[in-house]
C-alpha atoms as a PDB file:
ATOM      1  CA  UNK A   1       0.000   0.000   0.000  1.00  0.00           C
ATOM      2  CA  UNK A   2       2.560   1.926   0.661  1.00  0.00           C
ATOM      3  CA  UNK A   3       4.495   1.542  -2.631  1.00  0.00           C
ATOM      4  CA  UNK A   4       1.165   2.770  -4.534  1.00  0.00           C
ATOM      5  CA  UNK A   5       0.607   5.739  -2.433  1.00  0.00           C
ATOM      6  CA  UNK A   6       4.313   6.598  -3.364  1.00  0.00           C
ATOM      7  CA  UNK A   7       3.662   6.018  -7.061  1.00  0.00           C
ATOM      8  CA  UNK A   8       0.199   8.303  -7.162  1.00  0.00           C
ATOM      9  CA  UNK A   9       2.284  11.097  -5.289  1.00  0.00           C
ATOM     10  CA  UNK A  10       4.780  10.620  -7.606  1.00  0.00           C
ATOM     11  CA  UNK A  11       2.199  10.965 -10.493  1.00  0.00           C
ATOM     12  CA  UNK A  12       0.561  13.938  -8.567  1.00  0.00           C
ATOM     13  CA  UNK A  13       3.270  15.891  -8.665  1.00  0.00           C
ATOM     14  CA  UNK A  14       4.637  14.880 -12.208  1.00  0.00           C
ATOM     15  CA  UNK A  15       1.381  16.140 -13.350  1.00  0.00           C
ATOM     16  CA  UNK A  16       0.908  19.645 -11.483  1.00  0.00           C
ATOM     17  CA  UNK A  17       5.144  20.138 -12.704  1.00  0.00           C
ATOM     18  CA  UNK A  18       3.841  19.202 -16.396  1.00  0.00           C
ATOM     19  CA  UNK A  19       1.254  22.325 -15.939  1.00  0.00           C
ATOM     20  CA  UNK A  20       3.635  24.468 -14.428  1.00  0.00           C
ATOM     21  CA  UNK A  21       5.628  24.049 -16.801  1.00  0.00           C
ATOM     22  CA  UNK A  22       3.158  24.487 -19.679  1.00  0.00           C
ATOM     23  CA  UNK A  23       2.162  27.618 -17.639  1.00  0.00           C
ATOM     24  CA  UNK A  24       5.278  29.211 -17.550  1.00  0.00           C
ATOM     25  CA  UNK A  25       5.694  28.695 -21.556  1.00  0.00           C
ATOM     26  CA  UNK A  26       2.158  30.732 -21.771  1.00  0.00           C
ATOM     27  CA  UNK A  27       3.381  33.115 -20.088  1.00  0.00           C
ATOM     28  CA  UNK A  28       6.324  34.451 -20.737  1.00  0.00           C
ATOM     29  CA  UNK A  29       5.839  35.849 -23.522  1.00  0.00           C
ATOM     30  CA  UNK A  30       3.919  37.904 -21.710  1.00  0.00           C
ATOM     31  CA  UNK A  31       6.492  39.057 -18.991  1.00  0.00           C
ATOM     32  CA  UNK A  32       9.528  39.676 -21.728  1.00  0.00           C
ATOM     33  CA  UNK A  33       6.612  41.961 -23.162  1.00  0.00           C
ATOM     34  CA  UNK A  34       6.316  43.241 -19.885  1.00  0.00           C
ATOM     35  CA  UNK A  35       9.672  43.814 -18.855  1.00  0.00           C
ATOM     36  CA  UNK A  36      10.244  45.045 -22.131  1.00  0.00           C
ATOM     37  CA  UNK A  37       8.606  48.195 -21.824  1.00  0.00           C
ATOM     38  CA  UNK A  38      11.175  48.864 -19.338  1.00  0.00           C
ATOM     39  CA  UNK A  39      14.376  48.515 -21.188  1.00  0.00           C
ATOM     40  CA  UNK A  40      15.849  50.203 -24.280  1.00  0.00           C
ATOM     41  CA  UNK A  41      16.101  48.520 -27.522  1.00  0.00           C
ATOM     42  CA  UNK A  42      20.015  48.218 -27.364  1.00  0.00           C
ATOM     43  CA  UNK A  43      19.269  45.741 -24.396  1.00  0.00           C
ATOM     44  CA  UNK A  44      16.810  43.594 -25.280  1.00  0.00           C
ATOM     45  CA  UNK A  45      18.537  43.291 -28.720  1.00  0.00           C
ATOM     46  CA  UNK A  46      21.654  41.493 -26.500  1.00  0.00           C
ATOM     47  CA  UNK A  47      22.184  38.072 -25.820  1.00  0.00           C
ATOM     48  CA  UNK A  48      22.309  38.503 -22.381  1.00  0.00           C
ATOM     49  CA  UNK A  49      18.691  37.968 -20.975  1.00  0.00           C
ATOM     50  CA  UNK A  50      17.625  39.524 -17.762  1.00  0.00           C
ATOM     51  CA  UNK A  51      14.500  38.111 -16.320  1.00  0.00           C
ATOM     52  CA  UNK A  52      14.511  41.933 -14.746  1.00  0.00           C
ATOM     53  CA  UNK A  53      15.022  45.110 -16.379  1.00  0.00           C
ATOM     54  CA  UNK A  54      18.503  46.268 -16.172  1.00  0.00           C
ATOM     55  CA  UNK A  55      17.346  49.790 -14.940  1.00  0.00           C
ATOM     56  CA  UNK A  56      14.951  48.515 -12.579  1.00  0.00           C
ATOM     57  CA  UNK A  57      11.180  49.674 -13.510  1.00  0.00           C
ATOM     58  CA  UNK A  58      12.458  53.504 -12.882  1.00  0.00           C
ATOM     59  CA  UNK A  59      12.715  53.362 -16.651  1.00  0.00           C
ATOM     60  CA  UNK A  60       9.961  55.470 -18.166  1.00  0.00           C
ATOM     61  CA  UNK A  61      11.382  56.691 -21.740  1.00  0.00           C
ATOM     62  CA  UNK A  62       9.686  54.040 -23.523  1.00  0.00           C
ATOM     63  CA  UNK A  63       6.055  54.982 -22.048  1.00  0.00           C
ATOM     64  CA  UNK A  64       6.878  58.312 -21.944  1.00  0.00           C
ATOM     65  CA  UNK A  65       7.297  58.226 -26.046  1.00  0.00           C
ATOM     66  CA  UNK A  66       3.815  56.308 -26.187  1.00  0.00           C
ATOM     67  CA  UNK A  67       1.622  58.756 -24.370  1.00  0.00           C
ATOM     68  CA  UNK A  68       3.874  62.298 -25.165  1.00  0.00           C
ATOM     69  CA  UNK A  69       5.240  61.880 -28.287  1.00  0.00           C
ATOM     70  CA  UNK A  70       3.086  59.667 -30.260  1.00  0.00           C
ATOM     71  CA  UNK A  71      -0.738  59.003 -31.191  1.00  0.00           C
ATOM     72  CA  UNK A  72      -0.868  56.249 -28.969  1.00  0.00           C
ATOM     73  CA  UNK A  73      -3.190  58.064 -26.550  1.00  0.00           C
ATOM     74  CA  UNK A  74      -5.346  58.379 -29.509  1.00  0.00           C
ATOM     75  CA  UNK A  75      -5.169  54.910 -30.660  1.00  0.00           C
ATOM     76  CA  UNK A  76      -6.059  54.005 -27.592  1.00  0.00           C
ATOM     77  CA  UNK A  77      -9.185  55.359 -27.970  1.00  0.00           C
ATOM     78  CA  UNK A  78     -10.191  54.858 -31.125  1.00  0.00           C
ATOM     79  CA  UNK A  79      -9.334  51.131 -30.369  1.00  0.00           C
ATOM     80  CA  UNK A  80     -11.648  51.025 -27.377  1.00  0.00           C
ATOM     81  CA  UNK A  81     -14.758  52.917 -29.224  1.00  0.00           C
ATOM     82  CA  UNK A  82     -14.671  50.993 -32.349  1.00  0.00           C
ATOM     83  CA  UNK A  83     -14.593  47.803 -30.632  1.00  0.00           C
ATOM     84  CA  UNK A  84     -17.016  48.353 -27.964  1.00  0.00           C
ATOM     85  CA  UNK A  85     -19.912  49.977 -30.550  1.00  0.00           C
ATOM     86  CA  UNK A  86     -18.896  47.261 -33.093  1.00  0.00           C
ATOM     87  CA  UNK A  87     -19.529  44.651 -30.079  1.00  0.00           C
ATOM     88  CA  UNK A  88     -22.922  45.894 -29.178  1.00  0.00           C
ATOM     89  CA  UNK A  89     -24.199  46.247 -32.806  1.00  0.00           C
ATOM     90  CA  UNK A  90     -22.975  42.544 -33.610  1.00  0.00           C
ATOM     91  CA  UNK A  91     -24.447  41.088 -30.569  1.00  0.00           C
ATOM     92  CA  UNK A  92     -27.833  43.007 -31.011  1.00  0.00           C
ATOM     93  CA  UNK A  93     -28.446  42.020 -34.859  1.00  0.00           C
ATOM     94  CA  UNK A  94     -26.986  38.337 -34.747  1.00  0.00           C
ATOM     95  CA  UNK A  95     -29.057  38.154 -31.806  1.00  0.00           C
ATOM     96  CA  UNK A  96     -32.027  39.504 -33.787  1.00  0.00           C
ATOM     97  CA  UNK A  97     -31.273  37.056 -36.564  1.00  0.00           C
ATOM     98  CA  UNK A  98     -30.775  34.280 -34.380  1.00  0.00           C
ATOM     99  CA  UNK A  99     -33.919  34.744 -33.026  1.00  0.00           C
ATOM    100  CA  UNK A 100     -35.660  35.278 -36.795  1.00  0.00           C
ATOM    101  CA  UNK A 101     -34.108  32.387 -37.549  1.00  0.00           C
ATOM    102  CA  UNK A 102     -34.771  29.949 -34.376  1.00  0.00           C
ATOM    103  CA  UNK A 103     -38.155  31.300 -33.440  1.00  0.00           C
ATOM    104  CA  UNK A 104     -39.842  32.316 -36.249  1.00  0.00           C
ATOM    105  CA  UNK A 105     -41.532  31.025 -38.971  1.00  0.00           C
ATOM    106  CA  UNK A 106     -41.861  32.751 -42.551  1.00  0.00           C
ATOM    107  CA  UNK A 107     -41.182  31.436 -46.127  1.00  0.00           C
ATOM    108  CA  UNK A 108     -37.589  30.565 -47.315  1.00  0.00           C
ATOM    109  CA  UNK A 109     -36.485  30.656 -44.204  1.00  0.00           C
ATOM    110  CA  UNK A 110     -34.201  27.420 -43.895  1.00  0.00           C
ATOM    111  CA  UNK A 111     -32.717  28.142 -47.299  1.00  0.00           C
ATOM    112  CA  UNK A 112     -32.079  31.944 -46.390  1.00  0.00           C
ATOM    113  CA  UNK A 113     -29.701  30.621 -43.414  1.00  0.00           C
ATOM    114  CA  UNK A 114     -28.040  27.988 -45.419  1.00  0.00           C
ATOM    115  CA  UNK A 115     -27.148  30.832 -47.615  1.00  0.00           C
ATOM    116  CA  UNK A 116     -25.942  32.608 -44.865  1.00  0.00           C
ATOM    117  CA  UNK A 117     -24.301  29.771 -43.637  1.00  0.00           C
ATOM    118  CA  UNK A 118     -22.586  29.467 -47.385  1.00  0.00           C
ATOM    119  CA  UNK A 119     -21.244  32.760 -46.826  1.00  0.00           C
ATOM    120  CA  UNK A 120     -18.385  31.530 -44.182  1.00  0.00           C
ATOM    121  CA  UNK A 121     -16.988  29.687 -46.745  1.00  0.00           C
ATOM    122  CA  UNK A 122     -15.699  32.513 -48.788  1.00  0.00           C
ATOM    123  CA  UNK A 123     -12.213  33.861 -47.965  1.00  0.00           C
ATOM    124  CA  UNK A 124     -12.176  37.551 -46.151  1.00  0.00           C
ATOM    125  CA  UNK A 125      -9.615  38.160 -48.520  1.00  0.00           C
ATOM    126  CA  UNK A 126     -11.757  37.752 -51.581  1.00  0.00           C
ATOM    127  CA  UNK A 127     -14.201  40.672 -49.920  1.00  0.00           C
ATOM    128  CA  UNK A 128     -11.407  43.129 -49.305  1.00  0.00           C
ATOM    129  CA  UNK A 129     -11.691  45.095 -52.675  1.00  0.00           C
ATOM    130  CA  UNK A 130     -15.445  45.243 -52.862  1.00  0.00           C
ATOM    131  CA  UNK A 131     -15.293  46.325 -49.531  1.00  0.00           C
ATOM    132  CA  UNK A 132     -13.019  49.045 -50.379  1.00  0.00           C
ATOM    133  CA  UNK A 133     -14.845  50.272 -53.423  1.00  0.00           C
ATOM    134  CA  UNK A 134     -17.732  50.267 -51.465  1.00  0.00           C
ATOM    135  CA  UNK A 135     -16.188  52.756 -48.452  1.00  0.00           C
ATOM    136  CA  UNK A 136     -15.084  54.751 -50.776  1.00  0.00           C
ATOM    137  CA  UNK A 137     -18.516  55.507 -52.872  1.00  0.00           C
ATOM    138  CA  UNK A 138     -19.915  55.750 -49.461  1.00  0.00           C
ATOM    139  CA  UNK A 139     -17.025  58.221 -48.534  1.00  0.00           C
ATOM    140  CA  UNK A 140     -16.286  56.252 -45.282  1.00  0.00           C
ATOM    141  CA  UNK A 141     -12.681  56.092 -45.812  1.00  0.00           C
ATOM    142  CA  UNK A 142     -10.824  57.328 -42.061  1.00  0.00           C
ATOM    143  CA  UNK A 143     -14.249  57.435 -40.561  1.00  0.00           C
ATOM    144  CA  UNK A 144     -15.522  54.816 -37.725  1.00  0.00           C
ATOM    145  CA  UNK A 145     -17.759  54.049 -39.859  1.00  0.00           C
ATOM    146  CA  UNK A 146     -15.435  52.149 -42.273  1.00  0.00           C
ATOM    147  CA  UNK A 147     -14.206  50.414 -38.928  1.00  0.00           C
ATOM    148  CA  UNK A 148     -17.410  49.664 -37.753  1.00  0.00           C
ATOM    149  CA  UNK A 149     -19.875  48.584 -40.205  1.00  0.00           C
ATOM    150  CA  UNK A 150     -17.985  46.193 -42.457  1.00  0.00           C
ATOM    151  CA  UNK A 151     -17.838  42.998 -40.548  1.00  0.00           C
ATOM    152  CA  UNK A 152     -19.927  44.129 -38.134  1.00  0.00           C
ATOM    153  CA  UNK A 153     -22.926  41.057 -38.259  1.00  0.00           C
ATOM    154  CA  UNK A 154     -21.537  37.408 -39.517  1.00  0.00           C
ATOM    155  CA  UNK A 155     -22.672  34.676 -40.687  1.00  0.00           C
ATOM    156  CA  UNK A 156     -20.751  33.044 -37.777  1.00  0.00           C
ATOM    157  CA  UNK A 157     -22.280  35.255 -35.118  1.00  0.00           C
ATOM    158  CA  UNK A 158     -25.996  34.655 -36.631  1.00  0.00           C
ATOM    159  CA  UNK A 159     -24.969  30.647 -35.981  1.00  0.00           C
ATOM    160  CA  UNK A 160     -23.778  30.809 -32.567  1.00  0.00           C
ATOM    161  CA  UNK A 161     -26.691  33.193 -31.291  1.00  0.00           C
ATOM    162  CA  UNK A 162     -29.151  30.703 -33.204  1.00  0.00           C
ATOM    163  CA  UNK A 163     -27.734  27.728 -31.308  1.00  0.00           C
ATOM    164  CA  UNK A 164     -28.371  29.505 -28.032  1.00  0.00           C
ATOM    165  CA  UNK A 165     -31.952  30.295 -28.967  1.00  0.00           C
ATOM    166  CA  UNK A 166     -32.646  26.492 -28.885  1.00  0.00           C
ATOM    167  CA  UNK A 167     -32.116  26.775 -24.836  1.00  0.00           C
ATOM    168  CA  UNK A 168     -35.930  29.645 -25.171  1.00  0.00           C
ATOM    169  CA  UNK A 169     -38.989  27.387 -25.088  1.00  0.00           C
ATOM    170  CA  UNK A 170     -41.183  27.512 -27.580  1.00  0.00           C
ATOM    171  CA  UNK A 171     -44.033  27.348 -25.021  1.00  0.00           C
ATOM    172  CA  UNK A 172     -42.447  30.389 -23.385  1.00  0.00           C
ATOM    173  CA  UNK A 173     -42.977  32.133 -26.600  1.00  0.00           C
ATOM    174  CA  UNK A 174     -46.423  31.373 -27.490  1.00  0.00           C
ATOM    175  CA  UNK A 175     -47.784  31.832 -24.276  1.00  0.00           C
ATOM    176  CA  UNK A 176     -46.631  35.376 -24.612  1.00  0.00           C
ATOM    177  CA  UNK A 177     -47.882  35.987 -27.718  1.00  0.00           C
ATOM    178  CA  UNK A 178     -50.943  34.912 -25.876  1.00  0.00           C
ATOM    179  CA  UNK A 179     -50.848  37.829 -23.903  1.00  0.00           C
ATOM    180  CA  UNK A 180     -50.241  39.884 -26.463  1.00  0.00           C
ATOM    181  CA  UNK A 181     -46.386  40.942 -26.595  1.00  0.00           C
ATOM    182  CA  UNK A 182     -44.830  41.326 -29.885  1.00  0.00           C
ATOM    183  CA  UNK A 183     -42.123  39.949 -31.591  1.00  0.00           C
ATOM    184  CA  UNK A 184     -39.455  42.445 -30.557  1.00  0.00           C
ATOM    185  CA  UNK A 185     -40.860  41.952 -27.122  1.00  0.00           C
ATOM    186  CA  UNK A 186     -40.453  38.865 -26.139  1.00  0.00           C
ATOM    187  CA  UNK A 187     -36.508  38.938 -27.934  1.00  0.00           C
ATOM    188  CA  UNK A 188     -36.816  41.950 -25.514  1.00  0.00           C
ATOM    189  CA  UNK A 189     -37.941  41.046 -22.343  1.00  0.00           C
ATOM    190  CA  UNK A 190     -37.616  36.815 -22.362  1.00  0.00           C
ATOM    191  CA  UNK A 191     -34.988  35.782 -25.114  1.00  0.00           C
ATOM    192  CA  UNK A 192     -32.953  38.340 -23.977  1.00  0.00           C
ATOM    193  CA  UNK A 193     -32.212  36.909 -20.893  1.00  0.00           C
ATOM    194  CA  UNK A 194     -32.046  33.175 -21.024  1.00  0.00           C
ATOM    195  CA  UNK A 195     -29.753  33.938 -23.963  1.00  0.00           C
ATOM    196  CA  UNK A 196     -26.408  35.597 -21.612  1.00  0.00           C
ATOM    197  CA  UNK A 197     -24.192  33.021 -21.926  1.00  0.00           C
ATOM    198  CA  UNK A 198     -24.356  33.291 -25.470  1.00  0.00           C
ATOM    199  CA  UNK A 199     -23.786  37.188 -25.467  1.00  0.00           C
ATOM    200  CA  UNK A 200     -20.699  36.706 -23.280  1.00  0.00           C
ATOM    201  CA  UNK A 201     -19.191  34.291 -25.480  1.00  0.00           C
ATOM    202  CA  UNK A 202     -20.030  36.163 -29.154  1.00  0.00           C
ATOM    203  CA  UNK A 203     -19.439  39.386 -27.032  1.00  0.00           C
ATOM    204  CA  UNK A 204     -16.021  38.157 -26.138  1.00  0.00           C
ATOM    205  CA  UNK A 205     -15.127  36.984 -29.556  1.00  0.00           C
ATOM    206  CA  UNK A 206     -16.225  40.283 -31.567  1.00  0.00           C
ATOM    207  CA  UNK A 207     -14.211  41.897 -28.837  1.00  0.00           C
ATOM    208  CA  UNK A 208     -10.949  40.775 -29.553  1.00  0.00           C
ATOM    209  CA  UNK A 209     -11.499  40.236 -33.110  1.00  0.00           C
ATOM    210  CA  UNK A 210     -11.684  43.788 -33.471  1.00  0.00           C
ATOM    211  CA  UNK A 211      -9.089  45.016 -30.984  1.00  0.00           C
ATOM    212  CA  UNK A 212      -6.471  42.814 -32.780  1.00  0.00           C
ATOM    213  CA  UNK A 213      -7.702  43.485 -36.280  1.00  0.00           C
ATOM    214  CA  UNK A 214      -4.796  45.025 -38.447  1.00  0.00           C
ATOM    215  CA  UNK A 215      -5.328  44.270 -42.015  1.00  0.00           C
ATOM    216  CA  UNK A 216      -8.379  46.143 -42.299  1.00  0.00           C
ATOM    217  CA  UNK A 217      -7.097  49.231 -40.817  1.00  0.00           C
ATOM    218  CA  UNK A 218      -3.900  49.537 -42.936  1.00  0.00           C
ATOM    219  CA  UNK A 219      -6.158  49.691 -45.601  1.00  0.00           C
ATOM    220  CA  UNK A 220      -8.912  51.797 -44.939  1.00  0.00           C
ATOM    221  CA  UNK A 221      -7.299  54.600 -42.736  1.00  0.00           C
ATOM    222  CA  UNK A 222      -4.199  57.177 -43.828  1.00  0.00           C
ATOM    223  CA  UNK A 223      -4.744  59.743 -40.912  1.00  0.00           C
ATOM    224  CA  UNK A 224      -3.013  59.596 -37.535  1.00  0.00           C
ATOM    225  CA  UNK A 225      -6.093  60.785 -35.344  1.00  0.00           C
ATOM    226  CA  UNK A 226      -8.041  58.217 -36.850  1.00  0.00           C
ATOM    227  CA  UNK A 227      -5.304  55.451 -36.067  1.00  0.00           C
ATOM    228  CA  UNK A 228      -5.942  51.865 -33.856  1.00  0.00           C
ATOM    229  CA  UNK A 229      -3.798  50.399 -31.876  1.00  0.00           C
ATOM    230  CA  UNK A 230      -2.180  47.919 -34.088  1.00  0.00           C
ATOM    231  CA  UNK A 231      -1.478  50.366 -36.636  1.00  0.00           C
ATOM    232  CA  UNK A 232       0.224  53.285 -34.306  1.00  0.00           C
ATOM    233  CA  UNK A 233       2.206  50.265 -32.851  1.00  0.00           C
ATOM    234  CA  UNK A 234       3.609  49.244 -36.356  1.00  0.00           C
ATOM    235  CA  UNK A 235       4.646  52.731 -36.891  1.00  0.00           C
ATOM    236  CA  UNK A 236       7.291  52.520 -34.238  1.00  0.00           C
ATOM    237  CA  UNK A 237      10.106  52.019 -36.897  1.00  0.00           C
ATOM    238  CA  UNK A 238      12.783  54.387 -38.301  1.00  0.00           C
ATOM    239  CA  UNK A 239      15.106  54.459 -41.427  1.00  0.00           C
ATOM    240  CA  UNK A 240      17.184  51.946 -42.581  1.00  0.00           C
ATOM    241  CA  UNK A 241      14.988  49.167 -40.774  1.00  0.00           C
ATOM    242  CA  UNK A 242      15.106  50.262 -36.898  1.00  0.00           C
ATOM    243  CA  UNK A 243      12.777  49.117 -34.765  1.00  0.00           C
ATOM    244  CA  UNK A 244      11.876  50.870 -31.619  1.00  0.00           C
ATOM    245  CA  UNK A 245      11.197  47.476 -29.426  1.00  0.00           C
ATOM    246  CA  UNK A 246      11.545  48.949 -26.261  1.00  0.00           C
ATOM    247  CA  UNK A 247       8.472  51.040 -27.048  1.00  0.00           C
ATOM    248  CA  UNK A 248       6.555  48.414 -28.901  1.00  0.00           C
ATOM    249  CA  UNK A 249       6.628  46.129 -25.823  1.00  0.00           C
ATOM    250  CA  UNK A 250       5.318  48.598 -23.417  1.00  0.00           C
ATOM    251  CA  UNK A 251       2.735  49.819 -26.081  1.00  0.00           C
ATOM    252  CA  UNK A 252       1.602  45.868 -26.544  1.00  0.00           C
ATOM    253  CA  UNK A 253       1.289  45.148 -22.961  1.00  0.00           C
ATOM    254  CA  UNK A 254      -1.125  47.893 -21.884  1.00  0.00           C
ATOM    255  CA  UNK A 255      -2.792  46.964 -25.676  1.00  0.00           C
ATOM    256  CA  UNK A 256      -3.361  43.089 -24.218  1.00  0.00           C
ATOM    257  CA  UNK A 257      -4.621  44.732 -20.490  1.00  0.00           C
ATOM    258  CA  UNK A 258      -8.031  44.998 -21.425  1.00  0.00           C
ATOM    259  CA  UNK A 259      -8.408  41.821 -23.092  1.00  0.00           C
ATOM    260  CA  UNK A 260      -6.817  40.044 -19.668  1.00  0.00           C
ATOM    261  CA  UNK A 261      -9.138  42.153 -17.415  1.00  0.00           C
ATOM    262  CA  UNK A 262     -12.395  41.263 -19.624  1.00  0.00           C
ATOM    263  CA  UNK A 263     -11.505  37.948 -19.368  1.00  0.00           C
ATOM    264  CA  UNK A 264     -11.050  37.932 -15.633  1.00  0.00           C
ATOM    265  CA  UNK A 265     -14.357  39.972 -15.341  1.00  0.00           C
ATOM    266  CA  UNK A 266     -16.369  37.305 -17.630  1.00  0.00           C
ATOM    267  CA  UNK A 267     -13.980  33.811 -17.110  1.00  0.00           C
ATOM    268  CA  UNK A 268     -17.073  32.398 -15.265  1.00  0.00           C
ATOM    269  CA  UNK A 269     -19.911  33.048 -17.502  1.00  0.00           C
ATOM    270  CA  UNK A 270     -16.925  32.428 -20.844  1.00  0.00           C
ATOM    271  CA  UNK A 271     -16.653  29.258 -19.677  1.00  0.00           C
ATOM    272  CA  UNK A 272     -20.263  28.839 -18.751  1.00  0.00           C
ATOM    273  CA  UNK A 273     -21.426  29.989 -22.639  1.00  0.00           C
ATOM    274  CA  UNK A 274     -18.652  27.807 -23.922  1.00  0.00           C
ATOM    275  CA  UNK A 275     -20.330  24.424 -22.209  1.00  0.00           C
ATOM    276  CA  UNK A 276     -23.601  25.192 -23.384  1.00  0.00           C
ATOM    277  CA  UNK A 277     -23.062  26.472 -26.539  1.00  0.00           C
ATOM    278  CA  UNK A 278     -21.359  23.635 -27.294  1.00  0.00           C
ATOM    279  CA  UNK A 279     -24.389  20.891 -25.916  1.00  0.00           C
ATOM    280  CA  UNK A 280     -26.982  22.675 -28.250  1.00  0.00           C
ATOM    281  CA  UNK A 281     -28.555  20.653 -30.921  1.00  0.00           C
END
């Protein structure tokens, strides 16, 4: 008995060092961004790594730049609007369409969502140009609008929120119409509701999606004020191929804060959403 108890401490503890271990390779990435912000280029260009910053964290030059002599303030801001209004937009007309879809009943309505269904198999690269043209008649081009619109409700997001309406009963429904609510009611008042999970996890995904977006961006947007975050950070280079690193890494780590603390905000109902979204018929 003895022996075994040995051998499943032994196993115990190979296991929780396997996930340490697999831990620390997560993260430190993150903490040479971190520590990054706090040294110059010249240093984290050497060989010589520090798992501290040479200077300490008394070393400010590198946030200084971002906040006093760059748009990064800006960006900031810009990043922050255009994903948060772009968030609630997607979530409240998938959510519509998921509902259209799931609940209720008019002609062509299976073949109208296999067609948007069809849609996710077309490259984002193929819509890029159209796109474009299509700003540009519209006279969108460095507006929000160009950031905001485009992309904004997707054939993915309509298929998540319509799995999720499978957890509203369809009793639920008709007994309010019963009692006279309309359509946009009960979405309002009863699918609304049963349906959080599914906003948290769509919610969380249009979230990052458009923090990190770059491509889109770089193309549609030539003036500084109107700049994200990803595109003021890949300005950070000079002539003959320098790269300001030092000020990249600081600007990247307070990029990635929000998207930690929303994550530690929502990890409970993420991981919720994520169980039962994926149980739904």
């Amino acid at each position: 008995m003895g022996k075994i108890k040995v051998i499943k401490q032994f196993k115990t503890v190979l296991l929780y060092g396997a996930i340490l271990f697999i831990a620390f390779l997560m993260l430190f990435p993150f903490w040479f961004m971190f520590i990054g912000g706090f040294r110059t280029t010249a240093q984290i260009n050497s060989v010589d790594f520090h798992f501290l910053p040479e200077y300490g964290f008394t070393y400010l030059e590198n946030f200084k730049k971002l906040f006093f002599d760059s748009d990064y303030p800006r960006a900031l801001f810009n990043t922050i609007f255009v994903s948060s209004v772009k968030t609630v937009l997607g979530l409240f007309f998938c959510s519509l369409a998921g509902f259209a879809f799931q609940k209720l009943k008019f002609p062509g309505r299976k073949g109208l969502f296999y067609f948007v269904l069809a849609t996710m198999m077309i490259p984002g690269q193929v819509t890029i140009i159209p796109m474009y043209v299509m700003m540009t008649k519209f006279h969108w081009l460095n507006t929000y609008w160009a950031l905001i619109v485009p992309g904004m409700v997707s054939a993915f997001g309509i298929f998540i929120m319509k799995q999720y309406m499978t957890s509203v009963p369809d009793e639920l429904i008709e007994y309010s119409r019963i009692d006279g609510c309309t359509d946009f009611r009960i979405y309002r008042s009863i699918v609304v509701p049963i349906i959080q999970p599914g906003f948290v996890v769509l919610g969380t995904i249009m979230f990052m999606g458009s923090w990190n977006d770059f491509l889109w961006p770089l193309i549609t947007l030539t003036e500084p004020s109107m700049f994200t975050l990803t595109i003021i950070l890949n300005s950070f280079k000079g002539a003959y191929n320098f790269v300001d690193y030092g000020t990249i890494l600081g600007g990247c780590f307070i990029s990635a804060l929000p998207l930690f603390i929303i994550f530690i905000i929502f990890r409970e109902k993420l991981l919720t959403g994520l169980v039962a979204g994926s149980i739904k018929s």
